[in-house]
C-alpha atoms as a PDB file:
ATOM      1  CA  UNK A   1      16.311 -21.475 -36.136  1.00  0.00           C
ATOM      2  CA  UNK A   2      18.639 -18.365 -35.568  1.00  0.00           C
ATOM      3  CA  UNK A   3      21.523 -20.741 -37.236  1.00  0.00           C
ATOM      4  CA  UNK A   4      19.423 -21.025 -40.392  1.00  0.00           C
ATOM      5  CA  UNK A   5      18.535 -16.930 -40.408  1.00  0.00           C
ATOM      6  CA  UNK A   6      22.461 -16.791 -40.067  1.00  0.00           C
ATOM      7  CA  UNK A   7      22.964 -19.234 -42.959  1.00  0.00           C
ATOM      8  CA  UNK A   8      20.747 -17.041 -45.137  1.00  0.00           C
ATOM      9  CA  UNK A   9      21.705 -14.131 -44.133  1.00  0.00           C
ATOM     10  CA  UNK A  10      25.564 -15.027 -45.198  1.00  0.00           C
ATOM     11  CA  UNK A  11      24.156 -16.244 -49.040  1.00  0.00           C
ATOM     12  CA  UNK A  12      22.104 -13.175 -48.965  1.00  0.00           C
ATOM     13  CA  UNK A  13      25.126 -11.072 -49.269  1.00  0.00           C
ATOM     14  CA  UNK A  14      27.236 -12.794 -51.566  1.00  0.00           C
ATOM     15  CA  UNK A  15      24.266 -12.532 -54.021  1.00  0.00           C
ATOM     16  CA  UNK A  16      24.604  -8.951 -53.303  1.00  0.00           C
ATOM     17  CA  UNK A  17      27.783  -9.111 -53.759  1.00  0.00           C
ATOM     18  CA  UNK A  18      27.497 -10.734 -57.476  1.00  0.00           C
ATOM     19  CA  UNK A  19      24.674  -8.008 -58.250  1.00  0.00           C
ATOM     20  CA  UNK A  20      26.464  -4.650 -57.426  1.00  0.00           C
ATOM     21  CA  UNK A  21      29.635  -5.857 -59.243  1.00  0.00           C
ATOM     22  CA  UNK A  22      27.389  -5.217 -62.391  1.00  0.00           C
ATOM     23  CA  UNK A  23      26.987  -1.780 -62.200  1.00  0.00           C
ATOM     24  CA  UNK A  24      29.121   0.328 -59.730  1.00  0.00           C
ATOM     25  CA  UNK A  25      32.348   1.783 -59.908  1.00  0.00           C
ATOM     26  CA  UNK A  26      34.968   0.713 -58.143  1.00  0.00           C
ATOM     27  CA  UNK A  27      34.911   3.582 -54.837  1.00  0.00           C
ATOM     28  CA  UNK A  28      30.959   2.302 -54.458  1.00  0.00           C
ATOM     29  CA  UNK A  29      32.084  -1.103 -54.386  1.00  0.00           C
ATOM     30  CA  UNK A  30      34.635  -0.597 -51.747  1.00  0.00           C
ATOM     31  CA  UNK A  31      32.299   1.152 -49.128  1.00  0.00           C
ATOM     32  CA  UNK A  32      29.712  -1.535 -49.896  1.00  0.00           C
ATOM     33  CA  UNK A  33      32.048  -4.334 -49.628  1.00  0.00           C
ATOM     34  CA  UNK A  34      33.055  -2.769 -46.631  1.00  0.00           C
ATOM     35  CA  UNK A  35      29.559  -3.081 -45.231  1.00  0.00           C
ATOM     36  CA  UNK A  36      29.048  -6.449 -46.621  1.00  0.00           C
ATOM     37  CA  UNK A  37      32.466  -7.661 -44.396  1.00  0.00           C
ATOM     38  CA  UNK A  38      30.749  -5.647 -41.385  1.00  0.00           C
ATOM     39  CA  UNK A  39      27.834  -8.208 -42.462  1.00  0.00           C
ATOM     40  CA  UNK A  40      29.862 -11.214 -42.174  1.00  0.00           C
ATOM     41  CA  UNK A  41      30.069 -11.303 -38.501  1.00  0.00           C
ATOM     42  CA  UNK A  42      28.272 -14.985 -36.762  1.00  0.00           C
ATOM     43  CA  UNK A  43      26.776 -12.110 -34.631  1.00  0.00           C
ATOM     44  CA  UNK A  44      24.983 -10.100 -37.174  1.00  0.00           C
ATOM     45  CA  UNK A  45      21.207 -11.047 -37.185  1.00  0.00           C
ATOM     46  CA  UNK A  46      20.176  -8.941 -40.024  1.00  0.00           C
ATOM     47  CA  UNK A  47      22.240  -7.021 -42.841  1.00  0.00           C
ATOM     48  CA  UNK A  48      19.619  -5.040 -45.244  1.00  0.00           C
ATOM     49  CA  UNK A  49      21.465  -2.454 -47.501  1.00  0.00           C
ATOM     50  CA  UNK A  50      17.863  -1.052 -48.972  1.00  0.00           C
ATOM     51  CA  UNK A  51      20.009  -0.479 -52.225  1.00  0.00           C
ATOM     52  CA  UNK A  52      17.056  -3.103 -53.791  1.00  0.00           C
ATOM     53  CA  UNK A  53      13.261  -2.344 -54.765  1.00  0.00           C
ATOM     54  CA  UNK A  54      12.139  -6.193 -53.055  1.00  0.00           C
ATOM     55  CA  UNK A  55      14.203  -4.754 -49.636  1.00  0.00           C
ATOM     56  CA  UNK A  56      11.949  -1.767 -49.950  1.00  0.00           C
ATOM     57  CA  UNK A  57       8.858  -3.112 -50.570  1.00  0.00           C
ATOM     58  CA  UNK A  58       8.933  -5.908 -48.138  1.00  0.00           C
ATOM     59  CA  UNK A  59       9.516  -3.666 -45.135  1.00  0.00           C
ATOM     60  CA  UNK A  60       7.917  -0.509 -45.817  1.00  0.00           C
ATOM     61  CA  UNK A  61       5.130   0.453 -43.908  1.00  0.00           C
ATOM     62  CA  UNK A  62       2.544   2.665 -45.460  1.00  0.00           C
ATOM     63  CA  UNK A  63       0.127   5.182 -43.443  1.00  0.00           C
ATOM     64  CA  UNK A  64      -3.147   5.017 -45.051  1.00  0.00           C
ATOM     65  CA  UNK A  65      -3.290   9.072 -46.337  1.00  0.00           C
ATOM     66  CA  UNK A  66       0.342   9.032 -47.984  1.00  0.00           C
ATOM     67  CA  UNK A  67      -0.337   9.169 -51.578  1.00  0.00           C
ATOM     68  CA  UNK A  68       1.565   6.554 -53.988  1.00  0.00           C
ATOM     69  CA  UNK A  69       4.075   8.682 -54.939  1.00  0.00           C
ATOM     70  CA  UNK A  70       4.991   9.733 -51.486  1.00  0.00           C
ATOM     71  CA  UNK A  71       5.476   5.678 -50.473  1.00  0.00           C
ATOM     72  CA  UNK A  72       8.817   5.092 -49.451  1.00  0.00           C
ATOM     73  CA  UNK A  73      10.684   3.779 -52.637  1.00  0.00           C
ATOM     74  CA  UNK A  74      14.118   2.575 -54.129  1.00  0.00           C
ATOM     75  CA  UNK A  75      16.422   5.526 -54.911  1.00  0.00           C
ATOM     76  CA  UNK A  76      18.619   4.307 -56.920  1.00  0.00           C
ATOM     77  CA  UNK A  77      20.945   7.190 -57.568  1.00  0.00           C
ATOM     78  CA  UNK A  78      21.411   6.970 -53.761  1.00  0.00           C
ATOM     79  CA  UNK A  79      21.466   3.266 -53.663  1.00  0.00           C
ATOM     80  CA  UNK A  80      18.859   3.726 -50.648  1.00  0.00           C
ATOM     81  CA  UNK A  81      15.409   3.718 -49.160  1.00  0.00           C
ATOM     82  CA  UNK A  82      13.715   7.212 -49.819  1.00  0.00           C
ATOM     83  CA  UNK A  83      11.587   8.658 -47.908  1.00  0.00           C
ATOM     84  CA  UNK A  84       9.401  11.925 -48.566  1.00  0.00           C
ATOM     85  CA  UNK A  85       7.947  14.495 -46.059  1.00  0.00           C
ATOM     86  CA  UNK A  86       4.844  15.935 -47.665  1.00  0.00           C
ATOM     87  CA  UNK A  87       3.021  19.210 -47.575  1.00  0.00           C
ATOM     88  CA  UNK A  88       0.029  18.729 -45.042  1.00  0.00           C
ATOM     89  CA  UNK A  89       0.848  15.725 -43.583  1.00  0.00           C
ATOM     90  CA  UNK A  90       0.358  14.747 -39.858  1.00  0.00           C
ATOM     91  CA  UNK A  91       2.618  12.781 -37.307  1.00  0.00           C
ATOM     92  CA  UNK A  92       2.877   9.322 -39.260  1.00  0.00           C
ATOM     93  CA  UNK A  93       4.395  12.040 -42.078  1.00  0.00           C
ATOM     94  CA  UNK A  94       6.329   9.328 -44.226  1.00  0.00           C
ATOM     95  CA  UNK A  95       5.546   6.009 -43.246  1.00  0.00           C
ATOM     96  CA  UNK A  96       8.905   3.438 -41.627  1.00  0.00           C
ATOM     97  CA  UNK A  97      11.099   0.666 -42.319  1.00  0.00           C
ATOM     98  CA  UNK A  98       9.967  -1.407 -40.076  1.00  0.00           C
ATOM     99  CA  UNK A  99      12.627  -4.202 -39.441  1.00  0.00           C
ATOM    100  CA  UNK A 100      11.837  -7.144 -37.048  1.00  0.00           C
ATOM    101  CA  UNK A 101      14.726  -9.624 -35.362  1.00  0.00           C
ATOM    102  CA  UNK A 102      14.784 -13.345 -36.025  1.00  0.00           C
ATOM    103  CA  UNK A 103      14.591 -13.384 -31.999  1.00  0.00           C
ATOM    104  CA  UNK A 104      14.219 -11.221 -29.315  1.00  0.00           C
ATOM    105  CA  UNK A 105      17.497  -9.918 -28.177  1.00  0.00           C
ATOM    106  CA  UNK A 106      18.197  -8.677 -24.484  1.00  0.00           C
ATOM    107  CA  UNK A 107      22.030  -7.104 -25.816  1.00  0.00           C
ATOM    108  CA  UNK A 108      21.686  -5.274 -29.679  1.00  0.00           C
ATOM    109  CA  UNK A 109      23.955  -3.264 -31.437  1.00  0.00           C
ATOM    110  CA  UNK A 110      22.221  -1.617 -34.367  1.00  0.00           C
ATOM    111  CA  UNK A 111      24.056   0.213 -36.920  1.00  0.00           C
ATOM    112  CA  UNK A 112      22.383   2.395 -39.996  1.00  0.00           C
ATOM    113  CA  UNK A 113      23.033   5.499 -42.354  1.00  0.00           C
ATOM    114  CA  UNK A 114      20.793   8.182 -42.953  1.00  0.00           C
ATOM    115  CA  UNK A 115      20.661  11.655 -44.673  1.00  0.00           C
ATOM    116  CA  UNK A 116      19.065  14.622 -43.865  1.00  0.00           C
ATOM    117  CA  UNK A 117      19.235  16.876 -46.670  1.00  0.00           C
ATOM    118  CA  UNK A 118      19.720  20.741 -45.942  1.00  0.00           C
ATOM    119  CA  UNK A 119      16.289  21.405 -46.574  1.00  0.00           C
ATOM    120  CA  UNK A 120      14.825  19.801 -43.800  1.00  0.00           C
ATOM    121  CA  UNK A 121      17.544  20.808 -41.395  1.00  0.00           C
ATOM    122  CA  UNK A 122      16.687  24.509 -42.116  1.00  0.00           C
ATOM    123  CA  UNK A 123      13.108  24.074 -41.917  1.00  0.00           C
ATOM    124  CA  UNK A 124      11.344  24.321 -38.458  1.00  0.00           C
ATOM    125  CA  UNK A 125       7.579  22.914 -38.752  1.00  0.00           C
ATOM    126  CA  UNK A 126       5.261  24.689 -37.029  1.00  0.00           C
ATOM    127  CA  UNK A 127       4.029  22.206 -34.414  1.00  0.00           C
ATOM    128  CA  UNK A 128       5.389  18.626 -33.362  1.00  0.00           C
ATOM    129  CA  UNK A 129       7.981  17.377 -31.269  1.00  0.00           C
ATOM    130  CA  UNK A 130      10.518  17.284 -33.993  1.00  0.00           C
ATOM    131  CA  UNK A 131      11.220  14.299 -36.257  1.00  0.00           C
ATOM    132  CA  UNK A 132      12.502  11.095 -35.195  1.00  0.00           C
ATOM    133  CA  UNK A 133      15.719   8.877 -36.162  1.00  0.00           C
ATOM    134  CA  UNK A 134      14.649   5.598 -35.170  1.00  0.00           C
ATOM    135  CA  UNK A 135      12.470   3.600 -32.741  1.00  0.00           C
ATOM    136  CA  UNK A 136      13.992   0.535 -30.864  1.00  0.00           C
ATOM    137  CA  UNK A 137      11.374  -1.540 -29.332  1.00  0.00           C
ATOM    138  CA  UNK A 138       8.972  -4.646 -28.282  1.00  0.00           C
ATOM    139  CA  UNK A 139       5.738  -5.707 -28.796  1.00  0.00           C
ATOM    140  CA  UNK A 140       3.115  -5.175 -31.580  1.00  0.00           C
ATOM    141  CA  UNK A 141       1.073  -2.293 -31.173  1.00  0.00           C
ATOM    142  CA  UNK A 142       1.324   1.280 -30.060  1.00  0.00           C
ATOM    143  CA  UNK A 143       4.526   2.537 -28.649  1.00  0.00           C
ATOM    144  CA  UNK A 144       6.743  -0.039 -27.326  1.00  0.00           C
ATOM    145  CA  UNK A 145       6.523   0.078 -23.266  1.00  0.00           C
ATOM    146  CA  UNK A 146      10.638   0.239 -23.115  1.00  0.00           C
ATOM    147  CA  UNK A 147      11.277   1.444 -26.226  1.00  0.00           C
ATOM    148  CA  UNK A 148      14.720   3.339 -27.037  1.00  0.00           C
ATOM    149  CA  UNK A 149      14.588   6.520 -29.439  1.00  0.00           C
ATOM    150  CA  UNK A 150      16.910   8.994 -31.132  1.00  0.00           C
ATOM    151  CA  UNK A 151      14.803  12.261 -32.590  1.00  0.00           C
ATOM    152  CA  UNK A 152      16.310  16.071 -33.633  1.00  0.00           C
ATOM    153  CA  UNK A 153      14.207  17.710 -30.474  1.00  0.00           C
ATOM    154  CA  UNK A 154      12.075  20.653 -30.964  1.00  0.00           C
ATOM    155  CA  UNK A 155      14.579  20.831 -34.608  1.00  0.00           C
ATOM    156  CA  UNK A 156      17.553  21.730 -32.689  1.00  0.00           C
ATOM    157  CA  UNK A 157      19.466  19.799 -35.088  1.00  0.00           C
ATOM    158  CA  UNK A 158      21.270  17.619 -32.508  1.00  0.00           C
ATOM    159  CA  UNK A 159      20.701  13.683 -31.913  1.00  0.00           C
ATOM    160  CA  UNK A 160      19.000  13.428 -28.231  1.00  0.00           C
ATOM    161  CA  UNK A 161      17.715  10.435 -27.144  1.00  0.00           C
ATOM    162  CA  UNK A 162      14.952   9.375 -24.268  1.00  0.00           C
ATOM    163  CA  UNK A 163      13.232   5.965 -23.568  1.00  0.00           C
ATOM    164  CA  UNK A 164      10.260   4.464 -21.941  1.00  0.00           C
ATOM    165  CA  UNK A 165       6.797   4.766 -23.950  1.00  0.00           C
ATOM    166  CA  UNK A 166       4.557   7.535 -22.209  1.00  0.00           C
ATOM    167  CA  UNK A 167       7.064   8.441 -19.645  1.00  0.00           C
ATOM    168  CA  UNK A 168       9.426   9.724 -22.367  1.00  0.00           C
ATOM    169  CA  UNK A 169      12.440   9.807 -20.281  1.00  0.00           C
ATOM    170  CA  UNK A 170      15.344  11.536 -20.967  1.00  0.00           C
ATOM    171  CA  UNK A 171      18.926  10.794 -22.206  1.00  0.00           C
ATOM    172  CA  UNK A 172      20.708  13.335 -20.340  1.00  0.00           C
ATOM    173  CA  UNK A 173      22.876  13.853 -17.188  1.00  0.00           C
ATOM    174  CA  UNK A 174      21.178  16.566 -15.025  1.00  0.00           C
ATOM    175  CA  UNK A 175      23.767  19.469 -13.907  1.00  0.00           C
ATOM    176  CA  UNK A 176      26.866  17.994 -14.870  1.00  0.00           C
ATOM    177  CA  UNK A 177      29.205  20.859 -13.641  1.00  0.00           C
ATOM    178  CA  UNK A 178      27.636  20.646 -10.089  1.00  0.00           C
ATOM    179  CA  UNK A 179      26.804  24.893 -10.278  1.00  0.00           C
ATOM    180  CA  UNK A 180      23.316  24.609 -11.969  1.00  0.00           C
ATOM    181  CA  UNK A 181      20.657  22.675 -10.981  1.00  0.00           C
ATOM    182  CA  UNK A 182      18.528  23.744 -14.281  1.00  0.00           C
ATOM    183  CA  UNK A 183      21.577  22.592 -16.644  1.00  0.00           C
ATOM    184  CA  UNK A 184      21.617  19.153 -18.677  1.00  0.00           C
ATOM    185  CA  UNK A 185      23.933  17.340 -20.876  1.00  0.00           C
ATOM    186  CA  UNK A 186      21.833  15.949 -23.885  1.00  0.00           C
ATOM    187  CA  UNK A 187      24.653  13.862 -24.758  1.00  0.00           C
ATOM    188  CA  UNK A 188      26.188  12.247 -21.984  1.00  0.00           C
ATOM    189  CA  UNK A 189      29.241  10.420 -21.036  1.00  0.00           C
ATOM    190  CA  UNK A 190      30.933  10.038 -24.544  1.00  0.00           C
ATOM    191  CA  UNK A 191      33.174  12.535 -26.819  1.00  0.00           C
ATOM    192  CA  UNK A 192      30.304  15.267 -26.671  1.00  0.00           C
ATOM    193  CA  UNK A 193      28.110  17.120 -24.673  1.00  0.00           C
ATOM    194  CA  UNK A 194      25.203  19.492 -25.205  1.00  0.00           C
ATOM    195  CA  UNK A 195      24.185  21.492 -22.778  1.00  0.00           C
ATOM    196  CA  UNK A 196      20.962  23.377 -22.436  1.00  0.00           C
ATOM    197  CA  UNK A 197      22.212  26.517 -21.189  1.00  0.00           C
ATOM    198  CA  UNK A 198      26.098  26.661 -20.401  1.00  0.00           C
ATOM    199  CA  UNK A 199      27.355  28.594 -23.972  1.00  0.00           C
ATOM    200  CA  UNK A 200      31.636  27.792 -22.662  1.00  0.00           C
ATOM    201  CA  UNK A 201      32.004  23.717 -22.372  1.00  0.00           C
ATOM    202  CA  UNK A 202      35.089  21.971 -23.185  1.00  0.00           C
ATOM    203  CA  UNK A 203      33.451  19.261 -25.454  1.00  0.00           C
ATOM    204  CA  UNK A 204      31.827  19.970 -28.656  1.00  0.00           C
ATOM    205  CA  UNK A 205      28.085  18.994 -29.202  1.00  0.00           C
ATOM    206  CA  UNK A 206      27.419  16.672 -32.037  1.00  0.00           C
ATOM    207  CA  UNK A 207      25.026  17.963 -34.707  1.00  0.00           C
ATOM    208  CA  UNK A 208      23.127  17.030 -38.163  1.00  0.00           C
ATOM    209  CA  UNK A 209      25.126  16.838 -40.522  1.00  0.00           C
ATOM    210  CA  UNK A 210      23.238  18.212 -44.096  1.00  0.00           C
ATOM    211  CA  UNK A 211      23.349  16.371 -47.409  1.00  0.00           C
ATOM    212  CA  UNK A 212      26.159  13.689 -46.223  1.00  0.00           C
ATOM    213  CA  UNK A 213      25.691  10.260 -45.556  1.00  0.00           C
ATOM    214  CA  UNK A 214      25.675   9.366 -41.533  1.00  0.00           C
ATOM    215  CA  UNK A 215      26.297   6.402 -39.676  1.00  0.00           C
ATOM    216  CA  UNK A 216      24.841   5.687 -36.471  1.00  0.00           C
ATOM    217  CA  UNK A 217      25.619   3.038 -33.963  1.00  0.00           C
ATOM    218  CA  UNK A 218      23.307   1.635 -31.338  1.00  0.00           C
ATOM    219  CA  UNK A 219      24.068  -0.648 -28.508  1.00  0.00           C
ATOM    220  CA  UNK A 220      20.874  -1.045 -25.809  1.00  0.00           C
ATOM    221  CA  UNK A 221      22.478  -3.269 -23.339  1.00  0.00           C
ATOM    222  CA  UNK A 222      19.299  -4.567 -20.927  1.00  0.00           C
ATOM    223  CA  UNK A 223      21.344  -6.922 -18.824  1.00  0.00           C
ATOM    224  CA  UNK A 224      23.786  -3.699 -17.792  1.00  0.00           C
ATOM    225  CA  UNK A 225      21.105  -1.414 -18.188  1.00  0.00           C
ATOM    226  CA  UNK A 226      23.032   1.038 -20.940  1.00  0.00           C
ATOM    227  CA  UNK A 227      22.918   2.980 -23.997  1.00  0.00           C
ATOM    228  CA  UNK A 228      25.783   4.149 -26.073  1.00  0.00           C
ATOM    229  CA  UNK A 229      25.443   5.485 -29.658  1.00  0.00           C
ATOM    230  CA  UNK A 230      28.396   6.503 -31.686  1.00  0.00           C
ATOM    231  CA  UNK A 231      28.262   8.601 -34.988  1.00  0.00           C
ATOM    232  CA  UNK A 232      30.689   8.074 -37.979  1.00  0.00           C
ATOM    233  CA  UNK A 233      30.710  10.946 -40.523  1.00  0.00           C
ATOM    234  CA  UNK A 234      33.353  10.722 -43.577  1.00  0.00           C
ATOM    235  CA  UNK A 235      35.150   7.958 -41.697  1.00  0.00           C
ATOM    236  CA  UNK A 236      35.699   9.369 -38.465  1.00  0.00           C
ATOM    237  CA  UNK A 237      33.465   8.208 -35.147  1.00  0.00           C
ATOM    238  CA  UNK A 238      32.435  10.007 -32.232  1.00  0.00           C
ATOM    239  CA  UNK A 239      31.009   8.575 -29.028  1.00  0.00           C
ATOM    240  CA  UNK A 240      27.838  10.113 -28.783  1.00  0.00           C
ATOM    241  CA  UNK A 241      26.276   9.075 -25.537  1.00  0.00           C
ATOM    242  CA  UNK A 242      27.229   6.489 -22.112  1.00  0.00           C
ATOM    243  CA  UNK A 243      24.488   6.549 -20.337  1.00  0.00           C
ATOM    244  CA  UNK A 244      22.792   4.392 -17.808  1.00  0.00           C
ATOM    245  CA  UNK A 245      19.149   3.695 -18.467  1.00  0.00           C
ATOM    246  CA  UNK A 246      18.513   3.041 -14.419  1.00  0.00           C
ATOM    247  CA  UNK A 247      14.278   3.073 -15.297  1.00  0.00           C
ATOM    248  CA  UNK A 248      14.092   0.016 -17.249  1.00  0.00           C
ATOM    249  CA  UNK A 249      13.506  -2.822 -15.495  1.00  0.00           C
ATOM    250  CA  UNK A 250      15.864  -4.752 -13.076  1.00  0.00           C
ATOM    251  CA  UNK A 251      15.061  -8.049 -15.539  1.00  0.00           C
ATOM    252  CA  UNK A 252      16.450  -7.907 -18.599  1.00  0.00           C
ATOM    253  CA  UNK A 253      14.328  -6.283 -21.380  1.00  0.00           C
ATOM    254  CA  UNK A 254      14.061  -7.671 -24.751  1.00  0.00           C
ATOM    255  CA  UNK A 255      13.982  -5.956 -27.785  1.00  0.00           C
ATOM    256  CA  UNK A 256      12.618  -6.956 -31.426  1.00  0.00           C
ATOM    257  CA  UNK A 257      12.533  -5.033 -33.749  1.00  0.00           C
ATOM    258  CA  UNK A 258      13.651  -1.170 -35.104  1.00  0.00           C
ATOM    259  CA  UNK A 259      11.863   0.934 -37.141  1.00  0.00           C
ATOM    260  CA  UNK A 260      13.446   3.516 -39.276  1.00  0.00           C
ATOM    261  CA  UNK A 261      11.163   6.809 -39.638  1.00  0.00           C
ATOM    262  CA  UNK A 262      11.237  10.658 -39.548  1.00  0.00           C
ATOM    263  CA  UNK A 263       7.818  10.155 -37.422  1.00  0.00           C
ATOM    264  CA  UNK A 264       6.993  13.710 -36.032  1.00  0.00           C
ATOM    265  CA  UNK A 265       4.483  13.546 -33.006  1.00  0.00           C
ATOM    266  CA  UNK A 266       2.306  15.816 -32.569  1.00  0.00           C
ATOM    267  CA  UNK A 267       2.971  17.674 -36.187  1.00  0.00           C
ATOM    268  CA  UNK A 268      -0.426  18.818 -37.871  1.00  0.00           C
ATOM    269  CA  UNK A 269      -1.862  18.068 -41.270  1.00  0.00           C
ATOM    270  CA  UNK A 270      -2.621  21.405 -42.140  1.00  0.00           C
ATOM    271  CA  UNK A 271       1.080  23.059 -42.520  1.00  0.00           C
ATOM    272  CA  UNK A 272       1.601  23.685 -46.444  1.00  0.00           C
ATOM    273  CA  UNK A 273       5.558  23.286 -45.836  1.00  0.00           C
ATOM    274  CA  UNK A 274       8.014  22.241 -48.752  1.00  0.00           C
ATOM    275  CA  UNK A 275       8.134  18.280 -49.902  1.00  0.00           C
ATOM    276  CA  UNK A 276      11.328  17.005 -48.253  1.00  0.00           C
ATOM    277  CA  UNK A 277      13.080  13.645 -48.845  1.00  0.00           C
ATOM    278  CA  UNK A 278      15.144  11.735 -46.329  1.00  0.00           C
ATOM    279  CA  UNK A 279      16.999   8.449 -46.982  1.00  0.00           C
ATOM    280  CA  UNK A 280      17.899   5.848 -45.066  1.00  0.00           C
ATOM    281  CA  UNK A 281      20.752   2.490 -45.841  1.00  0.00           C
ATOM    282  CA  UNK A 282      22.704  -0.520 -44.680  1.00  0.00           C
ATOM    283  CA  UNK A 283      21.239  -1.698 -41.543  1.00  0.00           C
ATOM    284  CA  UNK A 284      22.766  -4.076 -39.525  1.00  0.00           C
ATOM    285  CA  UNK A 285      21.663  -5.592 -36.253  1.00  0.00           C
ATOM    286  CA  UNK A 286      24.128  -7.821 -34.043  1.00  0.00           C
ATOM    287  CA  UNK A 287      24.235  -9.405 -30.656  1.00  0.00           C
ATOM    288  CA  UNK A 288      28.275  -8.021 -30.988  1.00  0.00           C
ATOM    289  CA  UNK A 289      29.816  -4.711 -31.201  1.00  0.00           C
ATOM    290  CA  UNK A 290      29.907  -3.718 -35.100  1.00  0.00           C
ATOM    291  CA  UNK A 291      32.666  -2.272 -36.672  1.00  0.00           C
ATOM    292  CA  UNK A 292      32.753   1.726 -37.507  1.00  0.00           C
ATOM    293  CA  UNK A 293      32.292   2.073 -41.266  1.00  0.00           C
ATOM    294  CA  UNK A 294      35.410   3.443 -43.604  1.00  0.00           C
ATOM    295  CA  UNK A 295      34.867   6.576 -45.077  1.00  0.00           C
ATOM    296  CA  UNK A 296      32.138   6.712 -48.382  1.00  0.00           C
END
């Protein structure tokens, strides 16, 4: 079955291929093309560039109050899924992607763009948990029991990261200079590090990026127990987090399926705040390490 997905998947993109020669110029085609030959890969599982309206449609998901204009939709000056964040809307604010795998994998790599215009990184709602990035998870209802998930905390405008539905446990390495018990690392192990109270550190801490197109990798490795995300901006990567995830269980976990969102929990329906769009493109998910995009 997964050898037929994979046989698809390849004639998928040279259609692709054949329609975006039609009507892009020649810098679009080479970042697409490069994402097509990040595609190619006997590994990848699923390549969806959300650059099409049937891409959208099919794996939208819709909260019942969003109004029709609101729905995510084809962008196609973006060439990507847009999402909106309306006025008085509640914790589901804009609906997801919601992508599942041909089979559940215990080793992903997931790889996506997104961006966050300058609007919403300037805007602080009044209540919620601050919006998420993705969800990476099992099962079919509810939050997923080992789910993995990347959200802009309490709209500090940095990527943290914390797994385990209902626990909620954190992605961060507890008093890394050994002097302060209180002190974390919210990015751990890779090129970064932000820490909650030390102001003098010698690595930088990785942030949003406004109105520029992002690329973030995902690898969830259940066997080994380990999460590492890297972020590509204008061609150049940065290890974001190496982190052991010692709470999931000592079998392997599987996971099956992401979902793309800018899901706020615990943000009210009754805040009249500005109507902000987000966009999201060019997933891929792979049992193998994926390339780092070249610059867009």
């Amino acid at each position: 079955m997964l050898r037929v997905e994979r046989n698809l998947l390849a004639f998928a993109a040279a259609m692709t291929v054949v329609a975006w020669t039609a009507n892009v110029n020649a810098d679009d085609m080479g970042a697409r093309e490069s994402f097509l030959a990040r595609c190619r890969s006997s590994a990848v599982v699923v390549c969806l560039p959300f650059d099409r309206v049937y891409e959208v449609e099919r794996y939208r998901s819709t909260p019942r109050h969003l109004a029709a204009a609101d729905h995510i939709q084809l962008d196609g000056s973006m060439g990507a899924a847009r999402f909106t964040i309306p006025p008085r809307s509640g914790s589901d604010t804009s609906g997801m992607l919601d992508v599942p795998f041909p089979e559940p994998l215990i080793n992903v790599y997931v790889s996506f763009d997104v961006r966050y215009p300058k609007d919403l990184l300037d805007y602080r709602f009044k209540t919620g948990g601050g919006w998420k990035m993705f969800i990476l998870g099992q099962g079919k209802e509810g939050c997923a029991p080992y789910e993995v998930v990347g959200v802009n905390a309490y709209y500090a405008n940095k990527p943290v990261f914390y797994y385990m539905c209902k626990i909620f446990e954190p992605v961060a390495k507890r008093n890394p200079y050994g002097d302060n018990g209180d002190e974390f690392d919210l990015q751990p192990g890779g090129d970064t590090e932000c820490l909650m109270h030390r102001k003098n550190h010698p690595l930088p801490c990785a942030h949003f990026i406004p109105n520029e197109w992002v690329t973030y990798q995902v690898h969830v490795g259940s066997v080994e127990r380990r999460l590492e995300v890297w972020q590509t901006v204008r061609g150049k990567t940065m290890k974001l987090i190496d982190f052991p995830l010692t709470k999931l269980p000592s079998s392997p976990v599987a996971y099956e399926w992401i979902k793309l969102t800018p899901y706020n929990t615990g943000k009210e329906n009754t805040e009249d705040h500005p109507r902000i769009p987000v966009w999201y493109r060019r997933l891929i998910v792979s049992t193998a390490p994926i390339p780092a995009p070249v610059a867009d």
